[in-house]
Every structure is written in structure tokens, then in C-alpha cells.
C-alpha atoms as a PDB file:
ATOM      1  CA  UNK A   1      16.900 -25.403   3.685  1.00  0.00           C
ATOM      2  CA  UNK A   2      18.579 -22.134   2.357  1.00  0.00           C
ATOM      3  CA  UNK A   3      17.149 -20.378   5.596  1.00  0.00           C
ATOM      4  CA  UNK A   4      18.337 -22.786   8.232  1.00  0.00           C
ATOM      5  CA  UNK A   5      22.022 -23.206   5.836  1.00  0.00           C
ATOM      6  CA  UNK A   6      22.395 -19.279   6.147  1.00  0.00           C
ATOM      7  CA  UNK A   7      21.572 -19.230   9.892  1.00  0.00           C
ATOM      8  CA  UNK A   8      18.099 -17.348   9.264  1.00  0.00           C
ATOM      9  CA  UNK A   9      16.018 -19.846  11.202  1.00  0.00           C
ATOM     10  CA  UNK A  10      17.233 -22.522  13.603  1.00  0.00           C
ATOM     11  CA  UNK A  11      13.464 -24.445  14.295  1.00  0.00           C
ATOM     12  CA  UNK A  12      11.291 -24.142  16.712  1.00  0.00           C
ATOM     13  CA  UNK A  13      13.645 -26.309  19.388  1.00  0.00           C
ATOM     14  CA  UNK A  14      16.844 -28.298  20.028  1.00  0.00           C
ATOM     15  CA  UNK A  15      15.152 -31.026  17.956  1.00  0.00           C
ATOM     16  CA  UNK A  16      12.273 -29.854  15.801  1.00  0.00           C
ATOM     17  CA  UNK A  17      12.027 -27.556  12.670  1.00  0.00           C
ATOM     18  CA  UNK A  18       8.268 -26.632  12.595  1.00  0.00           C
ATOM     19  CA  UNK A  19       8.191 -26.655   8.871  1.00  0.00           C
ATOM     20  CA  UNK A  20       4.559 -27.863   8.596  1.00  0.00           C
ATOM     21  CA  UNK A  21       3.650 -24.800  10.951  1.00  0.00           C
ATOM     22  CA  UNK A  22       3.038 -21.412   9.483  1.00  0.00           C
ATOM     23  CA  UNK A  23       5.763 -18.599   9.936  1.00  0.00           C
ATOM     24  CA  UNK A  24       4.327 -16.083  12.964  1.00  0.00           C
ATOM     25  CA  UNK A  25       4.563 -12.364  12.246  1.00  0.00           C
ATOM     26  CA  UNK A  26       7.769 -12.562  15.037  1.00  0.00           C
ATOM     27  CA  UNK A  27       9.481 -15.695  13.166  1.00  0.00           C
ATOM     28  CA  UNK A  28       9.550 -13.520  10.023  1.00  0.00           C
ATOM     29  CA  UNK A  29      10.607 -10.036  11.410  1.00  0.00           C
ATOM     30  CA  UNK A  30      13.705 -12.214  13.325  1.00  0.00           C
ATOM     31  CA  UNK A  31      14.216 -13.578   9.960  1.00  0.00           C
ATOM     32  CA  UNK A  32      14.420  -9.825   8.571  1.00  0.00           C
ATOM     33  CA  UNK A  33      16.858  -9.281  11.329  1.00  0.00           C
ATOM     34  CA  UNK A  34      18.880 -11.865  11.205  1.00  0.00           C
ATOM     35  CA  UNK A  35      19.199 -10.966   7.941  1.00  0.00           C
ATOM     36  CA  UNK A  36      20.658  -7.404   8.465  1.00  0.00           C
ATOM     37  CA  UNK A  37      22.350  -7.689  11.849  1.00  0.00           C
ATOM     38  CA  UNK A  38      23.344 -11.062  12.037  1.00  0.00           C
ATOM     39  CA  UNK A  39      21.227 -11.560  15.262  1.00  0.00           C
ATOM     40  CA  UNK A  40      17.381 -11.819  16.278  1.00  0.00           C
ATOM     41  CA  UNK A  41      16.921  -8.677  18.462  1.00  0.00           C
ATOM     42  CA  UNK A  42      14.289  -7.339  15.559  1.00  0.00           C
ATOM     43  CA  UNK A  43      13.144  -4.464  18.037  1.00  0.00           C
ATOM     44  CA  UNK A  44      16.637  -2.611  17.183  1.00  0.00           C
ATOM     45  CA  UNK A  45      17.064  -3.498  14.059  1.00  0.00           C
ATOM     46  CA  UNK A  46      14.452  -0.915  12.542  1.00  0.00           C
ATOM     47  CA  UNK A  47      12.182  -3.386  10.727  1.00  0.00           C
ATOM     48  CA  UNK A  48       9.299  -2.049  12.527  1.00  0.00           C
ATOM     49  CA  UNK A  49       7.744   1.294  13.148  1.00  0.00           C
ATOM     50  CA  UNK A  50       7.218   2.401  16.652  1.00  0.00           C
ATOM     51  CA  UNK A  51       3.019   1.658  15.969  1.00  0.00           C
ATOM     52  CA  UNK A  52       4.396  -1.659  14.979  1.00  0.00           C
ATOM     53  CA  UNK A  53       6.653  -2.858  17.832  1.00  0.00           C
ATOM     54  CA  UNK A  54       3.545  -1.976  20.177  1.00  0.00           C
ATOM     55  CA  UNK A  55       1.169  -4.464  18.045  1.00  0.00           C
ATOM     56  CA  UNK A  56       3.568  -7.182  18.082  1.00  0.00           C
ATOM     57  CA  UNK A  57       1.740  -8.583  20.966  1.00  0.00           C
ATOM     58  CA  UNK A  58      -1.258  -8.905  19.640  1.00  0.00           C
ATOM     59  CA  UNK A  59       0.348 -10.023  16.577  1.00  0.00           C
ATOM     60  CA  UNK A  60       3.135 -12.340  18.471  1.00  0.00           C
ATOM     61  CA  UNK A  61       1.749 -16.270  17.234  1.00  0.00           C
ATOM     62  CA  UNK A  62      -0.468 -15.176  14.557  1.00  0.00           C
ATOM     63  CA  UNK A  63       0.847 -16.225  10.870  1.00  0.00           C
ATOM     64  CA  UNK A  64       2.144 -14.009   8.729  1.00  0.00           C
ATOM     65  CA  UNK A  65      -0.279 -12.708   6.086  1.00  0.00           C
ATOM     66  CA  UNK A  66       1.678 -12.310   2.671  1.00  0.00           C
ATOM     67  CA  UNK A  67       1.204  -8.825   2.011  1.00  0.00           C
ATOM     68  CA  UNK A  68       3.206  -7.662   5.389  1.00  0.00           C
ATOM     69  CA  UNK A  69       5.842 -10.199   4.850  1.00  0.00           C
ATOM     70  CA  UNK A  70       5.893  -8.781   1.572  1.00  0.00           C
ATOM     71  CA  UNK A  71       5.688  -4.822   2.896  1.00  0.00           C
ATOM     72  CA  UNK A  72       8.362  -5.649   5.236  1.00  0.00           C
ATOM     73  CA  UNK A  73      10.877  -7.229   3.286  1.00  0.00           C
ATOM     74  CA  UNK A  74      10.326  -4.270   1.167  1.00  0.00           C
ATOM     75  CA  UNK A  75      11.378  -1.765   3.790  1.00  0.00           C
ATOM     76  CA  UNK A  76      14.372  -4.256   4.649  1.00  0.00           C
ATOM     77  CA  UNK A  77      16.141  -3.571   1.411  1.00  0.00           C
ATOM     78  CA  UNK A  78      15.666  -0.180   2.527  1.00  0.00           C
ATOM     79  CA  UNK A  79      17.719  -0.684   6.029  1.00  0.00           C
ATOM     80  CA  UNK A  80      21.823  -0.715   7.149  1.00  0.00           C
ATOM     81  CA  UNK A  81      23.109  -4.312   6.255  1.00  0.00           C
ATOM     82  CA  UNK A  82      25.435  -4.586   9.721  1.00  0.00           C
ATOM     83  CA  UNK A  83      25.525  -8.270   9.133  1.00  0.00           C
ATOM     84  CA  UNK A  84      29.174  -7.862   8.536  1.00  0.00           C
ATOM     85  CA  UNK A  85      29.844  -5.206  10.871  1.00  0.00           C
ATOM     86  CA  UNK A  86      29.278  -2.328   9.315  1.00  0.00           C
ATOM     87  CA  UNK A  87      26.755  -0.397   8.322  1.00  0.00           C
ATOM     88  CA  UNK A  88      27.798   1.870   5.471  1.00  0.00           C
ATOM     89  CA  UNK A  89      25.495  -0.085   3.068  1.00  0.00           C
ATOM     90  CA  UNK A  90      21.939  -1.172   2.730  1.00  0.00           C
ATOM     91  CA  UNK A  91      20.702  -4.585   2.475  1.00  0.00           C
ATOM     92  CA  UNK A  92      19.528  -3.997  -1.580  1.00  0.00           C
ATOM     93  CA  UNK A  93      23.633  -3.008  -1.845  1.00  0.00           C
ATOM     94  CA  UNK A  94      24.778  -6.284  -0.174  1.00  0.00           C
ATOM     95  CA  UNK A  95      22.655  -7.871  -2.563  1.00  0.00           C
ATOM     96  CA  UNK A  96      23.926  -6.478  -5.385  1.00  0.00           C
ATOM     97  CA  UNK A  97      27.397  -7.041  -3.966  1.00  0.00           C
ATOM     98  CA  UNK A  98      26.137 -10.522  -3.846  1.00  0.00           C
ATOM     99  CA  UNK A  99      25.202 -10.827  -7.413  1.00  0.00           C
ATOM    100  CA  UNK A 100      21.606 -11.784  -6.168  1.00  0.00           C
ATOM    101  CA  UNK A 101      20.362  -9.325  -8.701  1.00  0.00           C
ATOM    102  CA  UNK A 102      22.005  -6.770 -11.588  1.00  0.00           C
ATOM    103  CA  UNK A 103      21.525  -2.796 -10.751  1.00  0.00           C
ATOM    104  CA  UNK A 104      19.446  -2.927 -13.671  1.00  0.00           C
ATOM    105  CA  UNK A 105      16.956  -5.548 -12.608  1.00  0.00           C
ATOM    106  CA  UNK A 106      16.863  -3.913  -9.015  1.00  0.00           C
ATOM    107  CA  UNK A 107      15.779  -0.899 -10.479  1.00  0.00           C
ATOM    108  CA  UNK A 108      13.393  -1.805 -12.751  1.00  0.00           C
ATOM    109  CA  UNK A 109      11.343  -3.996  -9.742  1.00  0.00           C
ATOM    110  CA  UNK A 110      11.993  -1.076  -7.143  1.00  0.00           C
ATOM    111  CA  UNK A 111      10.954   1.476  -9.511  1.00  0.00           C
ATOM    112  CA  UNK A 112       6.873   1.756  -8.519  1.00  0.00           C
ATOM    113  CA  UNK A 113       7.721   0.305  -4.713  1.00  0.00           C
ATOM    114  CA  UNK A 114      10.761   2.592  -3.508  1.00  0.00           C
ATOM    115  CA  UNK A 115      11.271   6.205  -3.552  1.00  0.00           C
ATOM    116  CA  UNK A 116      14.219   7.379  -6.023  1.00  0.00           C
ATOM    117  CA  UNK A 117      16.698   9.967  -4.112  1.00  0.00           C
ATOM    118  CA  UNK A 118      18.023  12.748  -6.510  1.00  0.00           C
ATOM    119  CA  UNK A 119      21.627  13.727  -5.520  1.00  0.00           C
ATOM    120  CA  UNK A 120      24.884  15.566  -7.293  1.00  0.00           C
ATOM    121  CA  UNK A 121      27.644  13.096  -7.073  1.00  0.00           C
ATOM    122  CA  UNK A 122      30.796  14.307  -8.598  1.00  0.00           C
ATOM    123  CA  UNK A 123      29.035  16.861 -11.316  1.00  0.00           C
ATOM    124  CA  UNK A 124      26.519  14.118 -12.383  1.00  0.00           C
ATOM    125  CA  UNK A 125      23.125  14.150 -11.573  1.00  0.00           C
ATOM    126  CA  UNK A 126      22.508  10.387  -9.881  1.00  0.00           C
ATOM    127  CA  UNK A 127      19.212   8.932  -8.917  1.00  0.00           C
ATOM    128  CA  UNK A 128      19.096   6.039  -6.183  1.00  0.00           C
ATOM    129  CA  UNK A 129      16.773   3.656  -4.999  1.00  0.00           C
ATOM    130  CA  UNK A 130      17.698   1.763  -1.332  1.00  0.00           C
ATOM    131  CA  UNK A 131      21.098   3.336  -1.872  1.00  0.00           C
ATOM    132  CA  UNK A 132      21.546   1.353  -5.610  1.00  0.00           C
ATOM    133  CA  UNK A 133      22.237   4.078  -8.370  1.00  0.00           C
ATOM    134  CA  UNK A 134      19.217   3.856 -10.937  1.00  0.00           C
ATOM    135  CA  UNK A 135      20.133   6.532 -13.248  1.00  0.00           C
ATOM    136  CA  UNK A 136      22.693   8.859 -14.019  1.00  0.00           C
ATOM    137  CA  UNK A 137      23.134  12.271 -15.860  1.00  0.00           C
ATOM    138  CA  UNK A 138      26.215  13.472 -17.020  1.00  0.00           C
ATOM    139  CA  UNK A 139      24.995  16.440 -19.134  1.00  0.00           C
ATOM    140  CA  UNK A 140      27.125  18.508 -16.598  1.00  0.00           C
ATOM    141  CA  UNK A 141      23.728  20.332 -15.101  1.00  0.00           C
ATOM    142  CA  UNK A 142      22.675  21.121 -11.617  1.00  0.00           C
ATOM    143  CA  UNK A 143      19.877  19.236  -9.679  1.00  0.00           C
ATOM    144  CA  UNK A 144      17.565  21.927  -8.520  1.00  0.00           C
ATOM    145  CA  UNK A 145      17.324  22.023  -4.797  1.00  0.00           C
ATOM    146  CA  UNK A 146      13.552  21.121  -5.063  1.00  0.00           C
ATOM    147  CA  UNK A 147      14.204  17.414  -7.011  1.00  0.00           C
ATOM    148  CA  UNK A 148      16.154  16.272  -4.460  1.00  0.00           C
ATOM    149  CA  UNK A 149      13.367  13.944  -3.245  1.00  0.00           C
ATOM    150  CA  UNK A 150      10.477  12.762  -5.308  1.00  0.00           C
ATOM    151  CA  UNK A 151       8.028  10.793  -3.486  1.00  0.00           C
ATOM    152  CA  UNK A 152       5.410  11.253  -5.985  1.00  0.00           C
ATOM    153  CA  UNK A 153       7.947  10.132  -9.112  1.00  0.00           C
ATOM    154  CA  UNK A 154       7.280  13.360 -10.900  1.00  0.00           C
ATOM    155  CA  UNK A 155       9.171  15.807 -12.888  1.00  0.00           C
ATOM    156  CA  UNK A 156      13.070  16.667 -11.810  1.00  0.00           C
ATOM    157  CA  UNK A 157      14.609  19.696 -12.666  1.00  0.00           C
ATOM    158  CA  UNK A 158      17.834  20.265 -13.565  1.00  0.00           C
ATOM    159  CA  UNK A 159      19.919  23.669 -14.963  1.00  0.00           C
ATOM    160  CA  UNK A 160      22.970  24.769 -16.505  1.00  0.00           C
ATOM    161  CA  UNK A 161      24.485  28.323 -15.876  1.00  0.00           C
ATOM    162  CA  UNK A 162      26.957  30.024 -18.520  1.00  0.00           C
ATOM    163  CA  UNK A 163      27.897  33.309 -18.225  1.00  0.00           C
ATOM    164  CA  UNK A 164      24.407  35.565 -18.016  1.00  0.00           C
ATOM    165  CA  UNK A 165      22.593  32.604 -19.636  1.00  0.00           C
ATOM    166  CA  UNK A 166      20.549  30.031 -17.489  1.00  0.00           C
ATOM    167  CA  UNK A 167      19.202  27.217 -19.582  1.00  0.00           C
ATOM    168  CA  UNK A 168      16.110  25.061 -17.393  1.00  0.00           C
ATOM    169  CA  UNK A 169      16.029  21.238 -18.059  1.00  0.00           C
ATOM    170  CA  UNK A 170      13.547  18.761 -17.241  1.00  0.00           C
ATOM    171  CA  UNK A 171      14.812  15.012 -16.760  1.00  0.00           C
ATOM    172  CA  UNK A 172      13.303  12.300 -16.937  1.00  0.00           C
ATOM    173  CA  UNK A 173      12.347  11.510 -13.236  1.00  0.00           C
ATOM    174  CA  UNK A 174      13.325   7.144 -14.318  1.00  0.00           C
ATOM    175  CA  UNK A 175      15.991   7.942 -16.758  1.00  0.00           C
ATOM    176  CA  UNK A 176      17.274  11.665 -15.908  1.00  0.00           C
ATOM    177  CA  UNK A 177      17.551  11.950 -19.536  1.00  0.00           C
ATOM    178  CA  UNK A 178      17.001  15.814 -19.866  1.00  0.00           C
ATOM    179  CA  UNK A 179      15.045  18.419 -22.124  1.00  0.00           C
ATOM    180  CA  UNK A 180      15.478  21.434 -22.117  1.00  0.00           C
ATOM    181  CA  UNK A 181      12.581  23.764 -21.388  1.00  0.00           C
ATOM    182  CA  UNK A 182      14.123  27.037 -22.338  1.00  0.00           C
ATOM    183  CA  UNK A 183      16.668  29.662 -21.484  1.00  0.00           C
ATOM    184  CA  UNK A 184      16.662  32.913 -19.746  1.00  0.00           C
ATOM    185  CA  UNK A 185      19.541  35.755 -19.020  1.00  0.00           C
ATOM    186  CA  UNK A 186      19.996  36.342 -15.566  1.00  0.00           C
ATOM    187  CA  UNK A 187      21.875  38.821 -13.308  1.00  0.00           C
ATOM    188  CA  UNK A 188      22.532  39.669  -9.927  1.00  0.00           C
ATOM    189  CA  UNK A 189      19.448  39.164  -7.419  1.00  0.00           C
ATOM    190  CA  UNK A 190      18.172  37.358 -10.851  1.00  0.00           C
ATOM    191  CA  UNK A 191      20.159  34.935 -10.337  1.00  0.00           C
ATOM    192  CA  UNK A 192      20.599  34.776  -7.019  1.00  0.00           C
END
């Protein structure tokens, strides 16, 4: 009901749902799409890799296992919501401009599925999953160049220049809470 009420699936004709039919792996990726773009040309839409989009014949009345509806939605969050004509935000954003979800409870479920971006964003430190801030520092330090992305989660690196005196953080890569791992003077190609 919620997917035929929000246009996401009109049946399988003029006069027949299909509900007792399982959902084929093309049903679902229009879904996806209709989802973002507001229409069923999923081929554009970026759903699928280019691997993918040649296996959808093979794949074209099959059902849908879980796990790749699953995998897919995942990467959808990840994608430009043009829906409403634009395209300046991802689908996870609309979302949360939906009130579907809190930032808080995005993060916390995208945390071990997405990869966090590291970015400076008006002297703070900000970490973002699928475009939704997750974290913020505002310790007034510098994101090394290196910690921009973290595929692997790990450390992120942070410092804070004052005068000859560098001090070397390391935040937190969930939190960006920082620590600081020590200080060092610095000067000319030193601190280049």
C-alpha cells in the first residue's frame, strides 16, 4: 500500500497488482529509481554498476534475493535525490529532511555499512556519511590532507599550528573527539 500510495509501484497491469508474485531484480531497481528520480529509467539513475546493467538480462524475471535488495538500497542512500528536481542532496538527506530518521540514528546504522568523508567546513573538522554530518570537531584544528577519506574507519589526524609550535592530534575516526599525540617546533621547509 505505501508503495503503490507514493507512486513506487503501479502493478503488474491496468488491472492487476501481482502482490502474491515475488518482486524481480528489475521491479526493485525501478522501485530504487522511482525513488530518486521520480521515474523508472533505473539504467540512468546510477543504481547499478556498469557489470550490473550488463547482468540485468540474465537477472531480468528472477526474484530478488534479500541481500542485493538490501546492498542496493544501501548504495541508494548513497545517490542524488532528483525526485524533486534537483539534485544537490542525497536520498539519506531527503530522508532526514523527511523526518524518516534523526542524524543520530542514521549514523549510528550507517556507521559499519557507509564510508565516513572527512572534510573542513567552516574551521570545524566534519565527518559525513551519504552526505548526513556524523560528527563534528570544533577544537579549531586542521584535517590532515591524508584523513580526508577513510575507507578502512581508521585513525584521522588532525593538527594545530601556533607560531613555531605544531601540536599532532588524533580523533576519533566515529566521534572526531581528538588527543593529542605530541608537539614539535617547526620552521621553514619544516613546516612546509
Amino acid at each position: 500500500g505505501y508503495l503503490y500510495g507514493n507512486g513506487l509501484t503501479k502493478g503488474v497491469s491496468a488491472d492487476q497488482y501481482g502482490a502474491a508474485q515475488e518482486t524481480t531484480t528489475v521491479q526493485y531497481v525501478t522501485f530504487l529509481s522511482r525513488a530518486l528520480t521520480g521515474g523508472d529509467a533505473y539504467e540512468q539513475a546510477g543504481i547499478l554498476t556498469e557489470n550490473e546493467l550488463l547482468n540485468m538480462e540474465t537477472l531480468r524475471e528472477q526474484p530478488i534475493k534479500r541481500g542485493i535488495a538490501s546492498y542496493l538500497s544501501v548504495r541508494a542512500l548513497t545517490l542524488p535525490y532528483t525526485a524533486d528536481g534537483t539534485s544537490d542532496e542525497t536520498l539519506a538527506q531527503e530522508l532526514l529532511d523527511q523526518d524518516v530518521f534523526t542524524r543520530e540514528q542514521f549514523a549510528d546504522a550507517a556507521w559499519d555499512v557507509l564510508p565516513p568523508a572527512y572534510h573542513m567546513e567552516n574551521g570545524d573538522i566534519v565527518c559525513t556519511i551519504a552526505g548526513i554530518e556524523a560528527a563534528r570537531n570544533t577544537d579549531g584544528l586542521l584535517l590532515d590532507e591524508n584523513s580526508t577519506s577513510r575507507d578502512d574507519q581508521g585513525a584521522v589526524y588532525a593538527y594545530r599550528v601556533s607560531g613555531a609550535q605544531a601540536a599532532y592530534f588524533r580523533l576519533d575516526p566515529r566521534t572526531l573527539q581528538a588527543q593529542e599525540m605530541g608537539t614539535r617546533t617547526v620552521s621553514g621547509a619544516q613546516f612546509d
